[in-house]
PDB file of N, CA and C in Angstrom:
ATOM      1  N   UNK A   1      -1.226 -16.072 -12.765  1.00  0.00           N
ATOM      2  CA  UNK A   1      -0.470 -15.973 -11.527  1.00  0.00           C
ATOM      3  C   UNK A   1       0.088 -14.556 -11.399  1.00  0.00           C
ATOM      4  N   UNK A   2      -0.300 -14.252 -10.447  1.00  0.00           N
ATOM      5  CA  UNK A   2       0.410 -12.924  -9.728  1.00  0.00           C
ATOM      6  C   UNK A   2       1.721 -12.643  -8.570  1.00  0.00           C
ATOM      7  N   UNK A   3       2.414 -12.032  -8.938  1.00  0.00           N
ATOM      8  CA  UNK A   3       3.673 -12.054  -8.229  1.00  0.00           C
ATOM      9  C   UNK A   3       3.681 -10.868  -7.617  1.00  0.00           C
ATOM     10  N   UNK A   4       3.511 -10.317  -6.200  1.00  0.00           N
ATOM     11  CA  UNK A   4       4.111  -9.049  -5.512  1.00  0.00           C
ATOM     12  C   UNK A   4       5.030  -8.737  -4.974  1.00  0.00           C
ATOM     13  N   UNK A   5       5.853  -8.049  -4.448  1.00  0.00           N
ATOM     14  CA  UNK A   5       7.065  -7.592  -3.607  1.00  0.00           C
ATOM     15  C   UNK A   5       7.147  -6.248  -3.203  1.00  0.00           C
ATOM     16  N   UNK A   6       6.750  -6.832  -2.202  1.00  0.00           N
ATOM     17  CA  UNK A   6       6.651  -5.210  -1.377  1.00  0.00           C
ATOM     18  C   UNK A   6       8.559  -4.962  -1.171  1.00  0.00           C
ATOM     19  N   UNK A   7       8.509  -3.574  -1.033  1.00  0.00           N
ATOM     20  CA  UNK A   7       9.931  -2.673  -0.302  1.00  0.00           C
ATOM     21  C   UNK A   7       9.607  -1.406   0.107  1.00  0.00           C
ATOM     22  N   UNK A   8      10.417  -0.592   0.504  1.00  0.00           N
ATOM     23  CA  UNK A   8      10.282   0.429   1.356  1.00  0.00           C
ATOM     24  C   UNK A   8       9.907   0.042   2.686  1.00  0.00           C
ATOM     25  N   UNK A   9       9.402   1.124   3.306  1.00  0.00           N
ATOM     26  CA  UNK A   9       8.165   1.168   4.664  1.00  0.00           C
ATOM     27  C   UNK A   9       9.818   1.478   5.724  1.00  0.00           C
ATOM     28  N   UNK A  10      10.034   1.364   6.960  1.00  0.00           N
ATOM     29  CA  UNK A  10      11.047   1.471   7.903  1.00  0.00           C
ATOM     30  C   UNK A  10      10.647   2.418   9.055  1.00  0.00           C
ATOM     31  N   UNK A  11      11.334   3.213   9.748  1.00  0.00           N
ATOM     32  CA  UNK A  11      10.756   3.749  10.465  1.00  0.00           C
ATOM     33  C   UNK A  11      11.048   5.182   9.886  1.00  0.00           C
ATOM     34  N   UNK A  12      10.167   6.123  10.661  1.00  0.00           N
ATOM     35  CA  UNK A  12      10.264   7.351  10.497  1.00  0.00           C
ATOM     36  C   UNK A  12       9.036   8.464  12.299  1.00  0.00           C
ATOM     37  N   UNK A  13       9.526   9.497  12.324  1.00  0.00           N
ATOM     38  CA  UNK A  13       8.711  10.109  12.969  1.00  0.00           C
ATOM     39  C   UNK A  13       7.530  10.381  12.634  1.00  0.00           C
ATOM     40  N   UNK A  14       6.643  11.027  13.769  1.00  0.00           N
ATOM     41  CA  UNK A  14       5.604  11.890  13.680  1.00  0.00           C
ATOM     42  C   UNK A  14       5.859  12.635  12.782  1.00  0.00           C
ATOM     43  N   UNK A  15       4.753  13.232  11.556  1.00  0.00           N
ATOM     44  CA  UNK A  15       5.129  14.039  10.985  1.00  0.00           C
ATOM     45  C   UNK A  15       5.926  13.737   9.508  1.00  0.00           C
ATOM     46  N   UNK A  16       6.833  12.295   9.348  1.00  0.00           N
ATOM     47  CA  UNK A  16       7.394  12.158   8.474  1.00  0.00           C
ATOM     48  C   UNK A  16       6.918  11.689   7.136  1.00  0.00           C
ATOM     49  N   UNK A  17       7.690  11.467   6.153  1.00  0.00           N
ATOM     50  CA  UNK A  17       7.192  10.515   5.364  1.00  0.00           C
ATOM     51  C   UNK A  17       7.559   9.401   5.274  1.00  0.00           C
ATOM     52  N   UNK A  18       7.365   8.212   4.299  1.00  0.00           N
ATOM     53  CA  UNK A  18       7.978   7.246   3.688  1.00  0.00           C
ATOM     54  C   UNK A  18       7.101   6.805   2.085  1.00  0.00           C
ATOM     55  N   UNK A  19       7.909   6.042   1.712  1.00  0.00           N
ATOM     56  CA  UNK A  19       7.561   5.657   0.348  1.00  0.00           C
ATOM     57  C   UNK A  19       7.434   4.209   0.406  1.00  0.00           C
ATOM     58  N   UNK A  20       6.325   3.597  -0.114  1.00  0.00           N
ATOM     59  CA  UNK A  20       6.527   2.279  -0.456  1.00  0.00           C
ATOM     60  C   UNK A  20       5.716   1.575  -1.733  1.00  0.00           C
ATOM     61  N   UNK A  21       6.812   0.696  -1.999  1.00  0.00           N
ATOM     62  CA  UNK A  21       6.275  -0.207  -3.440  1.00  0.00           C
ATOM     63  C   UNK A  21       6.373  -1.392  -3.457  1.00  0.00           C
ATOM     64  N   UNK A  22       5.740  -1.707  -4.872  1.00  0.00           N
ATOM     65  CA  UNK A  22       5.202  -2.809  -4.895  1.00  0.00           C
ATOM     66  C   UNK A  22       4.948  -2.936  -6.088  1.00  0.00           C
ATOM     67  N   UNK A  23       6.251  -4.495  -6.175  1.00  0.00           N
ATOM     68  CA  UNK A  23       6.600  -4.918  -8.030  1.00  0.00           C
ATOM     69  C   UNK A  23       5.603  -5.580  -8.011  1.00  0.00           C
ATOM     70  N   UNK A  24       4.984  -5.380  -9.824  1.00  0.00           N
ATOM     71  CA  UNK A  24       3.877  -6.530  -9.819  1.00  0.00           C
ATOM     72  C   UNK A  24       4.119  -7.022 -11.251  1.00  0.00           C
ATOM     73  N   UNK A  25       4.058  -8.343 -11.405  1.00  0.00           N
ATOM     74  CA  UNK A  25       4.173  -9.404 -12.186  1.00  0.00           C
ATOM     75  C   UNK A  25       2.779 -10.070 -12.584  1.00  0.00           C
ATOM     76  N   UNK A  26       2.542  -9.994 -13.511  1.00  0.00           N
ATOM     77  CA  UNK A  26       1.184 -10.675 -14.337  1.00  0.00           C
ATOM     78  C   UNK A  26       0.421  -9.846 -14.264  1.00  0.00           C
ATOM     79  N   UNK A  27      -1.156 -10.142 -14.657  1.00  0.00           N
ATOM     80  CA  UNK A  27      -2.388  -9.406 -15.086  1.00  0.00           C
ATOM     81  C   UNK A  27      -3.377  -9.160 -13.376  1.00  0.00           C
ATOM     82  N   UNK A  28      -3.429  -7.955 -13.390  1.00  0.00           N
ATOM     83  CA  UNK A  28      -4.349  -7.570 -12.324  1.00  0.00           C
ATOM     84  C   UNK A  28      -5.419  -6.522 -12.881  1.00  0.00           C
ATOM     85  N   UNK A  29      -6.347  -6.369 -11.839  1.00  0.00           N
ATOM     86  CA  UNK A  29      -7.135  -5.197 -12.214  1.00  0.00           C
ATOM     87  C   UNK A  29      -7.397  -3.833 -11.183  1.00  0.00           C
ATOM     88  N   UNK A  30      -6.325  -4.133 -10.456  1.00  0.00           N
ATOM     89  CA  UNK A  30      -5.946  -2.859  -8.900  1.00  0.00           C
ATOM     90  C   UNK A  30      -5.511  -3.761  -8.431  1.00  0.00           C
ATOM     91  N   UNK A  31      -4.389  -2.999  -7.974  1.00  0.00           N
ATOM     92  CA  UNK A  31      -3.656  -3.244  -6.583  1.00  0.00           C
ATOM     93  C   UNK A  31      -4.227  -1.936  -5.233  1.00  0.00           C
ATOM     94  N   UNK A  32      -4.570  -2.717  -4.431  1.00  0.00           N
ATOM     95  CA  UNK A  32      -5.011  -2.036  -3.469  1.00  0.00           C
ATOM     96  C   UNK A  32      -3.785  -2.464  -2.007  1.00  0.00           C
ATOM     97  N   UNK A  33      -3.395  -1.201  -1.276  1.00  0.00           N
ATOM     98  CA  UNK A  33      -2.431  -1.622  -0.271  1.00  0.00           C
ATOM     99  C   UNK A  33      -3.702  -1.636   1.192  1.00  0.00           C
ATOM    100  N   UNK A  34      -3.333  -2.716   2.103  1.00  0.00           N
ATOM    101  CA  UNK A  34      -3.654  -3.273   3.064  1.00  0.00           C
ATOM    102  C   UNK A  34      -2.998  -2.663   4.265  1.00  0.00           C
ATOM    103  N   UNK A  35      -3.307  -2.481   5.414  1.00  0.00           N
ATOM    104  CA  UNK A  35      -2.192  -2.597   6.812  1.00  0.00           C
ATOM    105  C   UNK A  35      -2.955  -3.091   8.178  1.00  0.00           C
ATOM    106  N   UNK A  36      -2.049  -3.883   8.921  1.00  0.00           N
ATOM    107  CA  UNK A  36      -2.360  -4.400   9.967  1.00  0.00           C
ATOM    108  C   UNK A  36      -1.447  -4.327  11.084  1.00  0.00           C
ATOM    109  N   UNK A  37      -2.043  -3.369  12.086  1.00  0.00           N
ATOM    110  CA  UNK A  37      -1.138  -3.372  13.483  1.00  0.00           C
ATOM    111  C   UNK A  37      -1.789  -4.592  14.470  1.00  0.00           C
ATOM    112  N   UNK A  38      -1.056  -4.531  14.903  1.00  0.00           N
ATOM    113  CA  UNK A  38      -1.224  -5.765  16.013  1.00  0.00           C
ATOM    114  C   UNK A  38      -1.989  -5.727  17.113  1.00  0.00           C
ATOM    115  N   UNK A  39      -2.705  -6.774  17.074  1.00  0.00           N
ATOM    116  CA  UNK A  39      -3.938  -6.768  17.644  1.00  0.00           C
ATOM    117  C   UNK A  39      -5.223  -6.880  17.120  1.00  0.00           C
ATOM    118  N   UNK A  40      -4.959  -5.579  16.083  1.00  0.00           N
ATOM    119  CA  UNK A  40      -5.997  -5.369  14.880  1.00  0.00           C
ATOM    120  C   UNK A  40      -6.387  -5.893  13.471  1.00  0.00           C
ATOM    121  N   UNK A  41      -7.651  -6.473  13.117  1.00  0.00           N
ATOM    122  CA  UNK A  41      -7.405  -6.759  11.719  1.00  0.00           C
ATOM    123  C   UNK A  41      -6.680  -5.907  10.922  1.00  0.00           C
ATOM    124  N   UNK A  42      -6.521  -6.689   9.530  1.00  0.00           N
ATOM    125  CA  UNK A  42      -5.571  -6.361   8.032  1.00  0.00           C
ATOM    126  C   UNK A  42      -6.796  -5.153   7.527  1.00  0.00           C
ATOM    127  N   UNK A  43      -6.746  -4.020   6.952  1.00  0.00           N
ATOM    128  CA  UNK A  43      -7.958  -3.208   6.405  1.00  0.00           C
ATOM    129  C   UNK A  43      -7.318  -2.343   5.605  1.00  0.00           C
ATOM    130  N   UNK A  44      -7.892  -1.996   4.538  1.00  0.00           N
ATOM    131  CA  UNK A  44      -7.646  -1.599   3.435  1.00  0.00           C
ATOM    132  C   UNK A  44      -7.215  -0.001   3.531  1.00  0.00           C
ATOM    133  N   UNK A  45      -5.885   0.500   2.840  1.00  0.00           N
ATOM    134  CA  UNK A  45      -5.799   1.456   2.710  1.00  0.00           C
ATOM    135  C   UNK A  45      -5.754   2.595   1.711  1.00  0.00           C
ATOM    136  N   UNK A  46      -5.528   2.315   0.403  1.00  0.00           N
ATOM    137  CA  UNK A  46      -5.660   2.620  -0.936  1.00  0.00           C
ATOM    138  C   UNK A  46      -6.025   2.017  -2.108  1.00  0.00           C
ATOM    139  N   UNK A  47      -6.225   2.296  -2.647  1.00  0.00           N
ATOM    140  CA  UNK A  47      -6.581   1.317  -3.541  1.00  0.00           C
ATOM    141  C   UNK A  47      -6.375   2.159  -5.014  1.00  0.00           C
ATOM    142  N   UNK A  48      -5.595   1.132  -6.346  1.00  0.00           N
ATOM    143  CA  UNK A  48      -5.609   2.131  -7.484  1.00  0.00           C
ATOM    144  C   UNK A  48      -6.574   1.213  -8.139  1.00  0.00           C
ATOM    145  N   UNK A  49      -7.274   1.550  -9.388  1.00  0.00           N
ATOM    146  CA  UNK A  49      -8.004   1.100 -10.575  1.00  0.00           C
ATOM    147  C   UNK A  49      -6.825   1.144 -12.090  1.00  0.00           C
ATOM    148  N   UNK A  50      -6.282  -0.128 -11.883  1.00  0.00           N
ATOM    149  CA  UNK A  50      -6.119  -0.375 -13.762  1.00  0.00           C
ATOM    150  C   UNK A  50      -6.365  -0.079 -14.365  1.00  0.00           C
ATOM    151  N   UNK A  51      -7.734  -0.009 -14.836  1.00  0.00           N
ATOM    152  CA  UNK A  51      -8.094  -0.054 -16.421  1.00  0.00           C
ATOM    153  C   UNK A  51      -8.570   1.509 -16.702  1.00  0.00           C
ATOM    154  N   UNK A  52      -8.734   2.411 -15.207  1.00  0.00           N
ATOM    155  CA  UNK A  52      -8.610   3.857 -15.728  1.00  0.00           C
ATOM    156  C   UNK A  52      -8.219   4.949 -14.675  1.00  0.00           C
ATOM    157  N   UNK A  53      -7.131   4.063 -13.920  1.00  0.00           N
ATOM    158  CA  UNK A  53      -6.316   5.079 -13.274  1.00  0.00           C
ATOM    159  C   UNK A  53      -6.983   5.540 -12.098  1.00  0.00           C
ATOM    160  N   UNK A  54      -8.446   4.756 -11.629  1.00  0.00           N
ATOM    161  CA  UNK A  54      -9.036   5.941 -10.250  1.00  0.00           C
ATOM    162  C   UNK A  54      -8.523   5.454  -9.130  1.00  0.00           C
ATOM    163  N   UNK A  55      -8.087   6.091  -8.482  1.00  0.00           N
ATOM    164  CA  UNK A  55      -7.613   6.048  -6.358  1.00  0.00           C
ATOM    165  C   UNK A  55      -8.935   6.088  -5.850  1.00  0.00           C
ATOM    166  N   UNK A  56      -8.764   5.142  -4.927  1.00  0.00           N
ATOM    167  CA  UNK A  56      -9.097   5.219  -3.611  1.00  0.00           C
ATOM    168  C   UNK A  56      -8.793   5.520  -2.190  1.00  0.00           C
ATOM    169  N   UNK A  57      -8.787   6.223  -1.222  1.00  0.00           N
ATOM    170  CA  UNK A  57      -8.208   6.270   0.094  1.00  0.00           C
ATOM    171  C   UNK A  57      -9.002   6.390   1.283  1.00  0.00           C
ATOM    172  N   UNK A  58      -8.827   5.528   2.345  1.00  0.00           N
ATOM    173  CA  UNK A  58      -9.463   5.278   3.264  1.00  0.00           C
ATOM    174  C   UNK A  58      -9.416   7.165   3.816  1.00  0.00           C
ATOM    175  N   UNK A  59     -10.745   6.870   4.566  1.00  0.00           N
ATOM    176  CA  UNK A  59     -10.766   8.412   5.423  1.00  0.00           C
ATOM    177  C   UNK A  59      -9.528   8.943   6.500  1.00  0.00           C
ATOM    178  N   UNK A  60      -9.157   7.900   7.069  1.00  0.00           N
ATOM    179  CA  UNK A  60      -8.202   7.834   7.816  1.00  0.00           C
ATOM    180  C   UNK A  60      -6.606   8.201   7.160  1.00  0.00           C
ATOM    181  N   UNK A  61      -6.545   7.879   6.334  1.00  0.00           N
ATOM    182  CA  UNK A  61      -4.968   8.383   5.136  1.00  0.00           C
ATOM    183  C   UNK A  61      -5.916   9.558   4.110  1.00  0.00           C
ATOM    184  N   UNK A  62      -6.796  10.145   4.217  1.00  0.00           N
ATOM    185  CA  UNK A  62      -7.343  10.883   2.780  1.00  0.00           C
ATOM    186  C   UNK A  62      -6.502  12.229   2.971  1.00  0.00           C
ATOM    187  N   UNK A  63      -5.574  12.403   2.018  1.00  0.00           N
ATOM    188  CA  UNK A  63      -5.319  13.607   2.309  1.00  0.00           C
ATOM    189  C   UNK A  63      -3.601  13.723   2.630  1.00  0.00           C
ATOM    190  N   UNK A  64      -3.213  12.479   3.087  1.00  0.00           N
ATOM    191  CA  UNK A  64      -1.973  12.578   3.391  1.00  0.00           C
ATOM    192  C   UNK A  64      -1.130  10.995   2.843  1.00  0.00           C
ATOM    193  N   UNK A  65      -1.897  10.113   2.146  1.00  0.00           N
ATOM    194  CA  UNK A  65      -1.161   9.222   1.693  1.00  0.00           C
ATOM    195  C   UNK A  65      -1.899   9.349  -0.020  1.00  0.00           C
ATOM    196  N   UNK A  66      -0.931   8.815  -0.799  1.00  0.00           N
ATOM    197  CA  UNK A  66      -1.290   8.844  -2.508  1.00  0.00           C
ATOM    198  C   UNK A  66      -0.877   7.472  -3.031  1.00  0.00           C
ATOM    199  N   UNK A  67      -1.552   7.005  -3.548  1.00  0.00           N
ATOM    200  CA  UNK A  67      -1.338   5.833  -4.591  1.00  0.00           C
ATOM    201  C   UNK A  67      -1.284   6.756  -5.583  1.00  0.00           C
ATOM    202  N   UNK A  68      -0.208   5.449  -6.486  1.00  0.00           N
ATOM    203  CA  UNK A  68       0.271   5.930  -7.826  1.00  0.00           C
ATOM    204  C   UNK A  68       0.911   4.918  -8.605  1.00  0.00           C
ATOM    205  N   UNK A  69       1.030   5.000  -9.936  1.00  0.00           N
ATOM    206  CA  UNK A  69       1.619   3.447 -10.503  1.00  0.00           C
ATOM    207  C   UNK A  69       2.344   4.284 -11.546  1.00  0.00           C
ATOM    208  N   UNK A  70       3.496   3.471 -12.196  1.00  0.00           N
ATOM    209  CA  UNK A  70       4.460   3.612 -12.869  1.00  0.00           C
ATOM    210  C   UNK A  70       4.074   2.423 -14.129  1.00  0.00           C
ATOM    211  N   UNK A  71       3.714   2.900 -14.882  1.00  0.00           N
ATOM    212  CA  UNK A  71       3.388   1.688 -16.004  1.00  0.00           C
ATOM    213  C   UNK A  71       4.878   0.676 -16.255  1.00  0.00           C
ATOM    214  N   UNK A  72       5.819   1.828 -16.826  1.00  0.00           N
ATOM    215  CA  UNK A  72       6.745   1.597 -17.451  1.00  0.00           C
ATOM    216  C   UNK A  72       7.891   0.527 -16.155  1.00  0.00           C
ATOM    217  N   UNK A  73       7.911   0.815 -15.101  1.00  0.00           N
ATOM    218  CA  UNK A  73       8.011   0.135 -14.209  1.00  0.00           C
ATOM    219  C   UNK A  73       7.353  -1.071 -13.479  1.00  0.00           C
ATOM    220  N   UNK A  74       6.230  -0.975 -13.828  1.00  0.00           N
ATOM    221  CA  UNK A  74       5.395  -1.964 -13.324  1.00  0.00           C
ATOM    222  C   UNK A  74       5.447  -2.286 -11.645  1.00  0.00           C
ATOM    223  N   UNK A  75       5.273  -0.867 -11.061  1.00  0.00           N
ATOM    224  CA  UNK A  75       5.187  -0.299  -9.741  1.00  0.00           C
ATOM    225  C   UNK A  75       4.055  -0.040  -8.953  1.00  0.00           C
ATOM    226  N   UNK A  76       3.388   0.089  -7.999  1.00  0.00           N
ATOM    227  CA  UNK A  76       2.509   1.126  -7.858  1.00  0.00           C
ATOM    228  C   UNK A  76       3.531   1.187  -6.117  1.00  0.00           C
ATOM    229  N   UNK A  77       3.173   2.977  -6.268  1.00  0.00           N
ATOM    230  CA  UNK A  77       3.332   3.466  -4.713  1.00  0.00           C
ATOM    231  C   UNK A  77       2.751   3.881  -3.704  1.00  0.00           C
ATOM    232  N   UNK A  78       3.166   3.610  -2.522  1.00  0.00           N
ATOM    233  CA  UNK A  78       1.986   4.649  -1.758  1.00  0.00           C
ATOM    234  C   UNK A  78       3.330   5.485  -0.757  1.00  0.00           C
ATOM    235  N   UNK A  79       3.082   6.506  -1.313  1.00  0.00           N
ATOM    236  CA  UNK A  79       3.132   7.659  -0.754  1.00  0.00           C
ATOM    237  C   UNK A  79       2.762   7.724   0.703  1.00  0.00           C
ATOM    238  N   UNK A  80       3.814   8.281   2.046  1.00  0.00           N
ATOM    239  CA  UNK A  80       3.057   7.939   3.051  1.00  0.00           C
ATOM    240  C   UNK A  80       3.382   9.457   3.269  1.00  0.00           C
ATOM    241  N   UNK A  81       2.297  10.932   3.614  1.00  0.00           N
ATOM    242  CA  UNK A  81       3.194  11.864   4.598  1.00  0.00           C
ATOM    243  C   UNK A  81       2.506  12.458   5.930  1.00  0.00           C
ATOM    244  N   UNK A  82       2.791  13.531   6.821  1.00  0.00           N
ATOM    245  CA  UNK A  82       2.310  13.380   7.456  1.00  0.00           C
ATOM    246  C   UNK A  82       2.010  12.491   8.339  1.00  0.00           C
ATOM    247  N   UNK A  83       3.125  11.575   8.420  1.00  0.00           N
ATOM    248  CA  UNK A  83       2.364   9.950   9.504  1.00  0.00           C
ATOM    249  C   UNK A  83       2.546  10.088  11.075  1.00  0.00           C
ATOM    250  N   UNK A  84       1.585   9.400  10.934  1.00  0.00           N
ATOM    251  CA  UNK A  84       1.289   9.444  13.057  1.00  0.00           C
ATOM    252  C   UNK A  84       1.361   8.096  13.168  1.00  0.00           C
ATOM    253  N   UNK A  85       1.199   7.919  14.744  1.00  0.00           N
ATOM    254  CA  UNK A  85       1.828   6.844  15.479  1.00  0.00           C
ATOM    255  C   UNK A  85       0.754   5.257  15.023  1.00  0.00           C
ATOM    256  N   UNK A  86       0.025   6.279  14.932  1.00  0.00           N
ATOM    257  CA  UNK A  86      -1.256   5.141  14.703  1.00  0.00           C
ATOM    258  C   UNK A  86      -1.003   4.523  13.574  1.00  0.00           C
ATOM    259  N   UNK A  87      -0.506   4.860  12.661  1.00  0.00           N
ATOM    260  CA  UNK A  87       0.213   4.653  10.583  1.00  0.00           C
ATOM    261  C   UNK A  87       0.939   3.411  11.223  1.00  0.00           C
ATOM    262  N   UNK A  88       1.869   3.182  12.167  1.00  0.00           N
ATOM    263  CA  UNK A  88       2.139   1.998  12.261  1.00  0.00           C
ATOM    264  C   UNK A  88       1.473   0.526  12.363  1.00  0.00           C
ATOM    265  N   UNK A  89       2.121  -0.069  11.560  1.00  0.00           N
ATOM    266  CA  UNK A  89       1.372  -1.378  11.070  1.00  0.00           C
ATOM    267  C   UNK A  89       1.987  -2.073   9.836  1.00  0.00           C
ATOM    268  N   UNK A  90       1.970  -3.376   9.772  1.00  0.00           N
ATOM    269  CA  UNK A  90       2.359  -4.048   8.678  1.00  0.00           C
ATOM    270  C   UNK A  90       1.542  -3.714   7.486  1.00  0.00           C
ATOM    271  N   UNK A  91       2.789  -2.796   6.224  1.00  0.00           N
ATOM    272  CA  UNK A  91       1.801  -2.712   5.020  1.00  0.00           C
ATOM    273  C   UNK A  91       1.982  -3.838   3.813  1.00  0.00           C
ATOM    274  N   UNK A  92       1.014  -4.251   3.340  1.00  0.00           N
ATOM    275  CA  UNK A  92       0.517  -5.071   2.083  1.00  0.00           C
ATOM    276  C   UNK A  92      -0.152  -4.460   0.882  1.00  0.00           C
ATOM    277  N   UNK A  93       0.972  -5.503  -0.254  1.00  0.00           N
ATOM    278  CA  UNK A  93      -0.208  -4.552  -1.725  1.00  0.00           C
ATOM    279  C   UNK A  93      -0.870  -6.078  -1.605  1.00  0.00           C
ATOM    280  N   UNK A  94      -1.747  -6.068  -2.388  1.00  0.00           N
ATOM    281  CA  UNK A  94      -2.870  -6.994  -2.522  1.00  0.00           C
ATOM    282  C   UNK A  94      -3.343  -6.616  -4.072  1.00  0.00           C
ATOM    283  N   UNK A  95      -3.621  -7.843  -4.693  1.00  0.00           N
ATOM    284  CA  UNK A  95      -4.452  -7.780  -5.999  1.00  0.00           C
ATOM    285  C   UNK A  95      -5.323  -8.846  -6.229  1.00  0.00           C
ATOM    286  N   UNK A  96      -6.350  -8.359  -7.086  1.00  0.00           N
ATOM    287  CA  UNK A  96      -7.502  -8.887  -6.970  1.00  0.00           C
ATOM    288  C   UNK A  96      -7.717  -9.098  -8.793  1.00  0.00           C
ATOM    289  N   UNK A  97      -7.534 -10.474  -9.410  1.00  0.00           N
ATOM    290  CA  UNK A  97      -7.885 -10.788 -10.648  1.00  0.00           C
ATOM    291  C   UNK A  97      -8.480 -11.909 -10.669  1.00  0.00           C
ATOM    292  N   UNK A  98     -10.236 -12.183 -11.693  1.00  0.00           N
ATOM    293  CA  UNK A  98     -11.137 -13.231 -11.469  1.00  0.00           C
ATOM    294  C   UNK A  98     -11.260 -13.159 -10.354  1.00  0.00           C
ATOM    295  N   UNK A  99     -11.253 -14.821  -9.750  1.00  0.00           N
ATOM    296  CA  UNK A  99     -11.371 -15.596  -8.558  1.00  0.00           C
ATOM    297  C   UNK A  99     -10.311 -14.994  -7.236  1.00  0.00           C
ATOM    298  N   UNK A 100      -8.746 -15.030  -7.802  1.00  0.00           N
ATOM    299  CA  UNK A 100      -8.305 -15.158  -6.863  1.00  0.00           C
ATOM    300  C   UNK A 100      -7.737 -13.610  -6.306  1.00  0.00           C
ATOM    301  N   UNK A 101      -6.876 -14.274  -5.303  1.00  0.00           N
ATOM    302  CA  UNK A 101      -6.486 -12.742  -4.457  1.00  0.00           C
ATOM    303  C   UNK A 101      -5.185 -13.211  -4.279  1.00  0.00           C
ATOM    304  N   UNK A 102      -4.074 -11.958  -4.219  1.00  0.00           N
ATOM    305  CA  UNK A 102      -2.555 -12.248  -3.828  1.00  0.00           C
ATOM    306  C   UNK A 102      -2.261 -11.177  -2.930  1.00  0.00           C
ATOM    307  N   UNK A 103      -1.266 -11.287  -2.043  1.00  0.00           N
ATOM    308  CA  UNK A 103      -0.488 -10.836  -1.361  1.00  0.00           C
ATOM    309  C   UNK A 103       0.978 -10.576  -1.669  1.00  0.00           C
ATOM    310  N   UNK A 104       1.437  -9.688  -1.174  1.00  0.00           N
ATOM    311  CA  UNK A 104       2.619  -9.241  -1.128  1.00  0.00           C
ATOM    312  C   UNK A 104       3.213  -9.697   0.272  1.00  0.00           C
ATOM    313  N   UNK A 105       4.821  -9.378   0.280  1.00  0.00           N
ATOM    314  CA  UNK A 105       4.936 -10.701   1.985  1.00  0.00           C
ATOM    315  C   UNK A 105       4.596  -9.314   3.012  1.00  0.00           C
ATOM    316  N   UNK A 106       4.697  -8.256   3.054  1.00  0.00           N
ATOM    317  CA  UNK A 106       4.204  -7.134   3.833  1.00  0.00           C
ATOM    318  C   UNK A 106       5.613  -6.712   3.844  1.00  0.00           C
ATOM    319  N   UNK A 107       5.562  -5.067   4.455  1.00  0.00           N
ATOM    320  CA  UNK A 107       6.832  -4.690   5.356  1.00  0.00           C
ATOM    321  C   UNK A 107       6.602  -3.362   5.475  1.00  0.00           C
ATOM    322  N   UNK A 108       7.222  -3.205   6.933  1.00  0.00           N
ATOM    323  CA  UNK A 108       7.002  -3.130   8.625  1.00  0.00           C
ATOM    324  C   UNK A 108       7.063  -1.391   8.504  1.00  0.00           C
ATOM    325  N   UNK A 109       5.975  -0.959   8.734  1.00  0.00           N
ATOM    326  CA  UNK A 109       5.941   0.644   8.931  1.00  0.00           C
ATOM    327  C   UNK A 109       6.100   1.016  10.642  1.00  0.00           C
ATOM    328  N   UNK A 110       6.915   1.698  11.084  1.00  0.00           N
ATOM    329  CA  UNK A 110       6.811   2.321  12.283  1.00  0.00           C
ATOM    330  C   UNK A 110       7.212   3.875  12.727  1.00  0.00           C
ATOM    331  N   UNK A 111       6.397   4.524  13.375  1.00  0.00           N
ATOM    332  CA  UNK A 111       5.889   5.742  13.601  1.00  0.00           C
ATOM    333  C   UNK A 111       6.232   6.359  14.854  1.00  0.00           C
ATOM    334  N   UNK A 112       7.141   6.674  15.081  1.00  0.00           N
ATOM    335  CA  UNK A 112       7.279   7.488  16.773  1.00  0.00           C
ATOM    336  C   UNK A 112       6.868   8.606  17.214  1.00  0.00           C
ATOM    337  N   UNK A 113       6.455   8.946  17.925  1.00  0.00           N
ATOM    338  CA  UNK A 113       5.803  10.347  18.475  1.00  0.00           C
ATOM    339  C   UNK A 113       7.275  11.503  18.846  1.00  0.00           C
TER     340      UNK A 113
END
């Protein structure tokens, strides 16, 4: 069983940053963060690798958002900078061990011009 909890995310401008994390409880093999604005499907936005540390980042964040994990914490972050209006959207960590898949409950990124 896997346990997530997202925090951070809130609002911020064009241009700004934010930080967000995500406690994780039990055995995974990446946590990858998710976001979904409304209207639009949930689609993947970073993604870290466990067992040897590699990132992933969608083309759309490459360059201006960072995953990162805190062992000793049992964290991973994503880094948001540079955000535009479009960055708004409900963010999710998500993990993926065996069979199943978990969620985090999301929370609420918004972006003003």
């Amino acid at each position: 069983q896997v346990q997530l909890v997202n925090s951070g995310g809130g609002a911020a401008q064009s241009g700004g940053s934010l930080r967000l994390s995500c406690a994780v409880s039990g055995d995974t093999w990446q946590i990858a963060w998710f976001r979904q604005a409304p209207g639009k499907k949930r689609g993947a936005v970073s993604c870290i690798d466990f067992s040897d540390g590699r990132t992933f980042h969608g083309d759309s964040v490459k360059g201006r958002f960072t995953i990162s994990r805190d062992n000793a914490k049992n964290t991973v972050y994503l880094q948001m900078n540079s955000l535009k209006p479009e960055d708004t959207a409900v963010y999710y960590c998500n993990s993926m061990y065996g069979s199943a898949t978990y969620w985090g409950q999301g929370t609420q990124v918004t972006v003003s011009s």
